[in-house]
Every structure is written in C-alpha cells, then in structure tokens.
PDB file of N, CA and C in Angstrom:
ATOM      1  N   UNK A   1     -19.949 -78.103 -41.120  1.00  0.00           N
ATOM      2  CA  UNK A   1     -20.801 -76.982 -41.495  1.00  0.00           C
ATOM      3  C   UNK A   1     -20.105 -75.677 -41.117  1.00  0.00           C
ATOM      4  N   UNK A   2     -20.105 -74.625 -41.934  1.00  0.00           N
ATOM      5  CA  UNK A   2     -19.691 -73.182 -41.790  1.00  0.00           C
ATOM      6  C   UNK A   2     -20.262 -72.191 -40.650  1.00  0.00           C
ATOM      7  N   UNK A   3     -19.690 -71.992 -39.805  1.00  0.00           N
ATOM      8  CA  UNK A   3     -20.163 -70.790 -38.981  1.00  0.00           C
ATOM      9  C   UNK A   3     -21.378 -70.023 -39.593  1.00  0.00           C
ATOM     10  N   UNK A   4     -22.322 -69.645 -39.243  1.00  0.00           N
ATOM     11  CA  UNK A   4     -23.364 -68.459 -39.783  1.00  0.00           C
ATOM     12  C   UNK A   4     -22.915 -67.340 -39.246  1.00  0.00           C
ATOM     13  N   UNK A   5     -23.347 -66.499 -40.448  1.00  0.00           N
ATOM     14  CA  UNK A   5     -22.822 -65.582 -40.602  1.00  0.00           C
ATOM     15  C   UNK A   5     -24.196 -64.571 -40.370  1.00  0.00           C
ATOM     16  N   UNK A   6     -23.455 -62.840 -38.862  1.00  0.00           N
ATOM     17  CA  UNK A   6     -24.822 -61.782 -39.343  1.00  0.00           C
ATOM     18  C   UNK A   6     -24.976 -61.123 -40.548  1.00  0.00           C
ATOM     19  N   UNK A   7     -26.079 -60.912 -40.838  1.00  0.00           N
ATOM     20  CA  UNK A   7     -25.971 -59.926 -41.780  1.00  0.00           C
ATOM     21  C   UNK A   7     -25.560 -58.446 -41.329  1.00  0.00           C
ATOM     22  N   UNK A   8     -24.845 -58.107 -42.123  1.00  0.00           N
ATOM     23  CA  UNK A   8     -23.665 -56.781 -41.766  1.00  0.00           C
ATOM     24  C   UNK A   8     -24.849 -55.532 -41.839  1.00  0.00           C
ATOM     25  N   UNK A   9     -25.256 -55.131 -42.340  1.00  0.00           N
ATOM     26  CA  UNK A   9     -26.547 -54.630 -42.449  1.00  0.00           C
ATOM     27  C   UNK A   9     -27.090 -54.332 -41.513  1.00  0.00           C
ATOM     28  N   UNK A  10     -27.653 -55.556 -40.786  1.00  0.00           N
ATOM     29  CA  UNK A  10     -28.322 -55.266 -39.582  1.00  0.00           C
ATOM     30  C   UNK A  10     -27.553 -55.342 -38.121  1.00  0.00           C
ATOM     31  N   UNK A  11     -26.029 -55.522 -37.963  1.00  0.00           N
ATOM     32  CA  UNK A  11     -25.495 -55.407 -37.104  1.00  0.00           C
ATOM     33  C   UNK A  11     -24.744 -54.029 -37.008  1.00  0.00           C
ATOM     34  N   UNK A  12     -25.073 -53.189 -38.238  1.00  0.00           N
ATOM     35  CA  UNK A  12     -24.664 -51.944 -38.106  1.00  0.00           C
ATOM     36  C   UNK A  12     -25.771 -51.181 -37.830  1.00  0.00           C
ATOM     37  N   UNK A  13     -27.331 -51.480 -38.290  1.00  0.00           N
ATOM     38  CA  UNK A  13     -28.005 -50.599 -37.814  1.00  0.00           C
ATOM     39  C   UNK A  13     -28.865 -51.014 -36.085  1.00  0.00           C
ATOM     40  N   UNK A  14     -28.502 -52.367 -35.405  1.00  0.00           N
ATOM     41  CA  UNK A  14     -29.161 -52.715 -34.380  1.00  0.00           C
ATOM     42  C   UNK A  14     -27.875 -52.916 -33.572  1.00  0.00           C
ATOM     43  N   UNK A  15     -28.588 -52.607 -32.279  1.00  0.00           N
ATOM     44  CA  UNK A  15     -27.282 -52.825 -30.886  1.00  0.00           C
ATOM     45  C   UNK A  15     -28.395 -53.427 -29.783  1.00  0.00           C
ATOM     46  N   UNK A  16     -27.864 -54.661 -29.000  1.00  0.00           N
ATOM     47  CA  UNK A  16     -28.077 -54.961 -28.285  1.00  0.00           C
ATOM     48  C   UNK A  16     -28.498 -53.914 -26.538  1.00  0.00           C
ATOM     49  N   UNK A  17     -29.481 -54.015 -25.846  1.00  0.00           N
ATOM     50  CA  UNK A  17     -29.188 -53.291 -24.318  1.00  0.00           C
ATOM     51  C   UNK A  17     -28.624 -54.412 -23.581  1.00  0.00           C
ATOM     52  N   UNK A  18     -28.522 -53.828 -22.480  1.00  0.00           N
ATOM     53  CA  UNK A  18     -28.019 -54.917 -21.214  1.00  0.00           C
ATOM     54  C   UNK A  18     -29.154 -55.740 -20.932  1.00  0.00           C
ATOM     55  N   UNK A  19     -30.319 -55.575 -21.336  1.00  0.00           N
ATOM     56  CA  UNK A  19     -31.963 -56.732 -20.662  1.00  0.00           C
ATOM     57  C   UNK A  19     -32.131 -57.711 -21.925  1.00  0.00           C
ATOM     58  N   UNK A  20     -30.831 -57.413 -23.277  1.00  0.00           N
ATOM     59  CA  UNK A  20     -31.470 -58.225 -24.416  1.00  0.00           C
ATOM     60  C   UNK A  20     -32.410 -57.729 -25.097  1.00  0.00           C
ATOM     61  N   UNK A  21     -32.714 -56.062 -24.989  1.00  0.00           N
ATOM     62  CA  UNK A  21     -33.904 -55.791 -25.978  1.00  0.00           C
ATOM     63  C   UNK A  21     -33.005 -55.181 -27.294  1.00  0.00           C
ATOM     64  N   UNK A  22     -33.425 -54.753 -28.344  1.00  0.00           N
ATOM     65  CA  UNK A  22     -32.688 -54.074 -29.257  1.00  0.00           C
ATOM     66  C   UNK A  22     -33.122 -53.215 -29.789  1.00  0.00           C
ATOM     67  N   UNK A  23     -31.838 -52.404 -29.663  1.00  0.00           N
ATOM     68  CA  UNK A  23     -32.041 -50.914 -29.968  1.00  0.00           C
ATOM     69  C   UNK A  23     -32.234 -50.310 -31.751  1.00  0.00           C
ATOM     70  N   UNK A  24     -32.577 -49.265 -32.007  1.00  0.00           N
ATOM     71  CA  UNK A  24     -32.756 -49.074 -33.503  1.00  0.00           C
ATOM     72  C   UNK A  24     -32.495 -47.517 -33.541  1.00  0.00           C
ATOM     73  N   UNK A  25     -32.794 -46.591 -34.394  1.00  0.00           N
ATOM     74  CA  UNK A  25     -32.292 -45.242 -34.513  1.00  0.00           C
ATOM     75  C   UNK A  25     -33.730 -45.117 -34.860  1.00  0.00           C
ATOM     76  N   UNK A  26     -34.274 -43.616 -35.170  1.00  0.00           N
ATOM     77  CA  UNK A  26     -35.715 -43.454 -35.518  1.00  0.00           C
ATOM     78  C   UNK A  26     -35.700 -43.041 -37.011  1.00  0.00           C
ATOM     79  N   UNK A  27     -36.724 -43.622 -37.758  1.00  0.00           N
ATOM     80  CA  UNK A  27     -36.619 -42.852 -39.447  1.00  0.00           C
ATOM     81  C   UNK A  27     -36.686 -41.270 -39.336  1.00  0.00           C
ATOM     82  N   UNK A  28     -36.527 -40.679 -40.245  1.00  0.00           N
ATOM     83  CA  UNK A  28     -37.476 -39.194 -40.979  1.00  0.00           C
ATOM     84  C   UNK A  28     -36.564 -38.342 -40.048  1.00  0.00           C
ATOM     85  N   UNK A  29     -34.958 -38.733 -39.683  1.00  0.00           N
ATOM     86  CA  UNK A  29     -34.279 -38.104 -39.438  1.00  0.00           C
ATOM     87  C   UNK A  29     -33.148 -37.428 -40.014  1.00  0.00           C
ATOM     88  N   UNK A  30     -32.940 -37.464 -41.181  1.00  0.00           N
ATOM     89  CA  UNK A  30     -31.833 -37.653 -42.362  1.00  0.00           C
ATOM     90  C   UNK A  30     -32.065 -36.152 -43.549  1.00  0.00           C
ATOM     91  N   UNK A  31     -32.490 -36.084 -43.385  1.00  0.00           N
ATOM     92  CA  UNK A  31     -32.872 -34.758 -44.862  1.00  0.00           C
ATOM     93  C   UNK A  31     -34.251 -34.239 -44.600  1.00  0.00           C
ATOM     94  N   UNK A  32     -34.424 -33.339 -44.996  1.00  0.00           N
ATOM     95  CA  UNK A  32     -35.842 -32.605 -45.404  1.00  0.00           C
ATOM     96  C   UNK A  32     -36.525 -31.808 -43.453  1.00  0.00           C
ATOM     97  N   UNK A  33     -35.290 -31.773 -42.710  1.00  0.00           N
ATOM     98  CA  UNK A  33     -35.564 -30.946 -41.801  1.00  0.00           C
ATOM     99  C   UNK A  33     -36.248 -29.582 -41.165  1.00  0.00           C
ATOM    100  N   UNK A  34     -35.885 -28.759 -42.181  1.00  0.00           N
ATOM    101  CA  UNK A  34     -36.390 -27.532 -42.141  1.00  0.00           C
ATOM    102  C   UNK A  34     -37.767 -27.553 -42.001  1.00  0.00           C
ATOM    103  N   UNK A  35     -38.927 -28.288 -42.404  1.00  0.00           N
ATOM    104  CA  UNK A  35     -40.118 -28.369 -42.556  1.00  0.00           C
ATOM    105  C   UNK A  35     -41.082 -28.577 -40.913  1.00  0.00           C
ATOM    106  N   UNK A  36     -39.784 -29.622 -40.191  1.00  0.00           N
ATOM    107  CA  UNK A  36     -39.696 -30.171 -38.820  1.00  0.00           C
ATOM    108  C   UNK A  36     -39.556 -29.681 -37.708  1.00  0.00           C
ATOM    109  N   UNK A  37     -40.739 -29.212 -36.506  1.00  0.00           N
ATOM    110  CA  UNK A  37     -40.504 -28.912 -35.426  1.00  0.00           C
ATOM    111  C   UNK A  37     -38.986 -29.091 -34.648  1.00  0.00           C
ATOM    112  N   UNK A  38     -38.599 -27.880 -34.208  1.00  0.00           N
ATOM    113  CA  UNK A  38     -37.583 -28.583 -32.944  1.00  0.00           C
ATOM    114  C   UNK A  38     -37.829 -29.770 -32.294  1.00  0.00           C
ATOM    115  N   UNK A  39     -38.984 -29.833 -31.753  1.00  0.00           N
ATOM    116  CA  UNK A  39     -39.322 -30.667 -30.935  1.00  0.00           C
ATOM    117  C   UNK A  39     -39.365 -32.272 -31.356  1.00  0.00           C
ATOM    118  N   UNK A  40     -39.468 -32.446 -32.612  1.00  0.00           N
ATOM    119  CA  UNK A  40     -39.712 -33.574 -33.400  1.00  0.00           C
ATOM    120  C   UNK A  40     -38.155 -34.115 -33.823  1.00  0.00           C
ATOM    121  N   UNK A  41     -37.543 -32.902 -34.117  1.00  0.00           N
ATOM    122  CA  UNK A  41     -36.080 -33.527 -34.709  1.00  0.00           C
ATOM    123  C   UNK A  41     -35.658 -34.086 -33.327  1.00  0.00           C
ATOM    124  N   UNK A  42     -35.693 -33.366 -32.137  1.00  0.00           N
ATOM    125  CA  UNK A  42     -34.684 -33.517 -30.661  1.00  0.00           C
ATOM    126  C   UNK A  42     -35.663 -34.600 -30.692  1.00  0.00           C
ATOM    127  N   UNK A  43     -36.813 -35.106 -30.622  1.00  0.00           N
ATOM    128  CA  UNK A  43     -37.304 -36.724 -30.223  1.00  0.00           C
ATOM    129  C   UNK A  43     -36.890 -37.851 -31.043  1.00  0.00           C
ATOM    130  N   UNK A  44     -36.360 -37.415 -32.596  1.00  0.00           N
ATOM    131  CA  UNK A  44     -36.215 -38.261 -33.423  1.00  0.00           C
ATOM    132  C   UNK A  44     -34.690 -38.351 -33.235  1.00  0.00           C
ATOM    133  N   UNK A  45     -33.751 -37.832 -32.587  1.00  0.00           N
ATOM    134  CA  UNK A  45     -32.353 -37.989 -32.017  1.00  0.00           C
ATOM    135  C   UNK A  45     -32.132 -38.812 -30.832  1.00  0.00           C
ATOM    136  N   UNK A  46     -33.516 -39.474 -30.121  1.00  0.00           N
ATOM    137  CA  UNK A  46     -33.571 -41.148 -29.240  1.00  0.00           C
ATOM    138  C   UNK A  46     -33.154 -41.843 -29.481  1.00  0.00           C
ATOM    139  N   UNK A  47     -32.683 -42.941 -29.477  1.00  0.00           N
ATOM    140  CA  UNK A  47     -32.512 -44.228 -30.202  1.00  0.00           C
ATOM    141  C   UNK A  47     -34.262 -44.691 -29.422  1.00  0.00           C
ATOM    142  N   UNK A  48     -34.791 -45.878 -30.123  1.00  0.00           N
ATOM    143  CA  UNK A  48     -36.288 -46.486 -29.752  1.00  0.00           C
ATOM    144  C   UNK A  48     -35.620 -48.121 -29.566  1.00  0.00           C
ATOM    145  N   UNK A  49     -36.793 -48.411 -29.147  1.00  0.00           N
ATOM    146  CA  UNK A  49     -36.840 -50.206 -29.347  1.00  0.00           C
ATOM    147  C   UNK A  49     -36.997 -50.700 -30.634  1.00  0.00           C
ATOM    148  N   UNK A  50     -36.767 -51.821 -30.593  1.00  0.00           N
ATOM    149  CA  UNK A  50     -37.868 -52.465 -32.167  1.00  0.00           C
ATOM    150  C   UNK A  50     -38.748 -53.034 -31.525  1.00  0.00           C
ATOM    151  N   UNK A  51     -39.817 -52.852 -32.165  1.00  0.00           N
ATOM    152  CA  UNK A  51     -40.946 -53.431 -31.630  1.00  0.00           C
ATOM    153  C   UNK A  51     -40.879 -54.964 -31.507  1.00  0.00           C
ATOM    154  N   UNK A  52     -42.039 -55.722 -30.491  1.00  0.00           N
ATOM    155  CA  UNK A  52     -42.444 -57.094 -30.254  1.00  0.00           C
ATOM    156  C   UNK A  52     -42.545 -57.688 -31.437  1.00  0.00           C
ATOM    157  N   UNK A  53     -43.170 -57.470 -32.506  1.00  0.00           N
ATOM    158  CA  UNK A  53     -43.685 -57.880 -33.775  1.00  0.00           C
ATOM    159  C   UNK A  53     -42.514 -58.096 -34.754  1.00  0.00           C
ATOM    160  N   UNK A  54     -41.314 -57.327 -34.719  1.00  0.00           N
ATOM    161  CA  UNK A  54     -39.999 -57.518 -34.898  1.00  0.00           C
ATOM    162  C   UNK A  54     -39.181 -57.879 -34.733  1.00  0.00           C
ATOM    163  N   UNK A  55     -39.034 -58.381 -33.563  1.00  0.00           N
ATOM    164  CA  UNK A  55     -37.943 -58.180 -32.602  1.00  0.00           C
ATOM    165  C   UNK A  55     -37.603 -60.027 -33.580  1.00  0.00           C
ATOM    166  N   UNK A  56     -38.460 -60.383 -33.573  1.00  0.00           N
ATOM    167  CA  UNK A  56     -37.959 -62.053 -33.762  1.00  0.00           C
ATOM    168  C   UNK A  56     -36.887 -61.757 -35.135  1.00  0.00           C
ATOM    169  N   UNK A  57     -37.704 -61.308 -36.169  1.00  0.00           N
ATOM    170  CA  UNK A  57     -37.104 -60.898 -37.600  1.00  0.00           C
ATOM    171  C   UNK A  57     -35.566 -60.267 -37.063  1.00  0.00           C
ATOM    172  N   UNK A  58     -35.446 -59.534 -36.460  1.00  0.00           N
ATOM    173  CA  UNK A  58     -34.396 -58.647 -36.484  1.00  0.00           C
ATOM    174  C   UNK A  58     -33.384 -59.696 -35.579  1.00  0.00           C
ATOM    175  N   UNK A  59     -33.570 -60.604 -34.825  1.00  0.00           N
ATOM    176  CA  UNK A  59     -32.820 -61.602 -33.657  1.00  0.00           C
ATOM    177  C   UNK A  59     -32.122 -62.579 -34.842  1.00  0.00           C
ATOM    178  N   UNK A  60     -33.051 -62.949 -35.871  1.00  0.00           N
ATOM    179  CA  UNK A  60     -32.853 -63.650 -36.832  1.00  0.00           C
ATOM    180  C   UNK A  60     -31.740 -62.960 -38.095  1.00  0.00           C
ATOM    181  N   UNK A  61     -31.931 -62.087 -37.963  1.00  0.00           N
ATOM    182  CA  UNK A  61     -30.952 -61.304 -39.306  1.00  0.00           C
ATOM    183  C   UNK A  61     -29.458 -61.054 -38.078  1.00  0.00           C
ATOM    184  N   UNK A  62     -29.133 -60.959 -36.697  1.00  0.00           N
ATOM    185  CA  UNK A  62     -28.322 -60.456 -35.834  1.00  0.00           C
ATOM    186  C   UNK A  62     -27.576 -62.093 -35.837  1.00  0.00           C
ATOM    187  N   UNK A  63     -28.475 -63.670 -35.936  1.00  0.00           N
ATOM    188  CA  UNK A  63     -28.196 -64.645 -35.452  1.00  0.00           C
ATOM    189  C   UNK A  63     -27.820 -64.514 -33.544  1.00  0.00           C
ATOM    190  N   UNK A  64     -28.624 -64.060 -32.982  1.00  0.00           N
ATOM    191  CA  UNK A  64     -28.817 -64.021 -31.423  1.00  0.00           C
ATOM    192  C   UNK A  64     -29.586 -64.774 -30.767  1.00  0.00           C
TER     193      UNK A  64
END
C-alpha cells in the first residue's frame, strides 16, 4: 500500500503548536480594509485555534 498523502492545501494553511493544538490565520483579513477598525484588522493579524468541532476534520486532511 502507498504512503498517504496530506492534502497540500491544508498543510499550508494549518501549523501544528507544541501541546498538538492547531493553529489557523483569521478570515476577513485580505481586501476590503478601509471599512475596518484599527482595532479589528490588529486582532485579525493573531493567528486563532481551530475550533473542537474541527479540529478532527482538519487532523484528518493534515493525516496526524
């Protein structure tokens, strides 16, 4: 049987932490700024978690 393979996709947009949780970038950061508080763009420049409800889906597309 062939090695499995990640999907490239999601190993470019998810990174592992050191506890095993995974990291993600935040949407509604990309275009249409001007409209957007300071305060909202500098929070949306975090990286976040993926949520519990995800996390399995996204472990599954990483093969982790």
């Amino acid at each position: 049987m062939s090695k499995l393979k990640t999907k490239k996709s999601a190993s470019k947009r998810f990174h592992l932490t050191g506890r095993g949780k995974i990291r993600r970038r935040r949407a509604f950061a990309s275009h249409i700024l001007t409209k957007k508080t300071p305060k909202r763009k500098r929070n949306l420049r975090k990286a976040a978690l993926v949520s519990p409800s995800d996390e399995k889906r996204v472990k599954q597309m990483l093969k982790i």
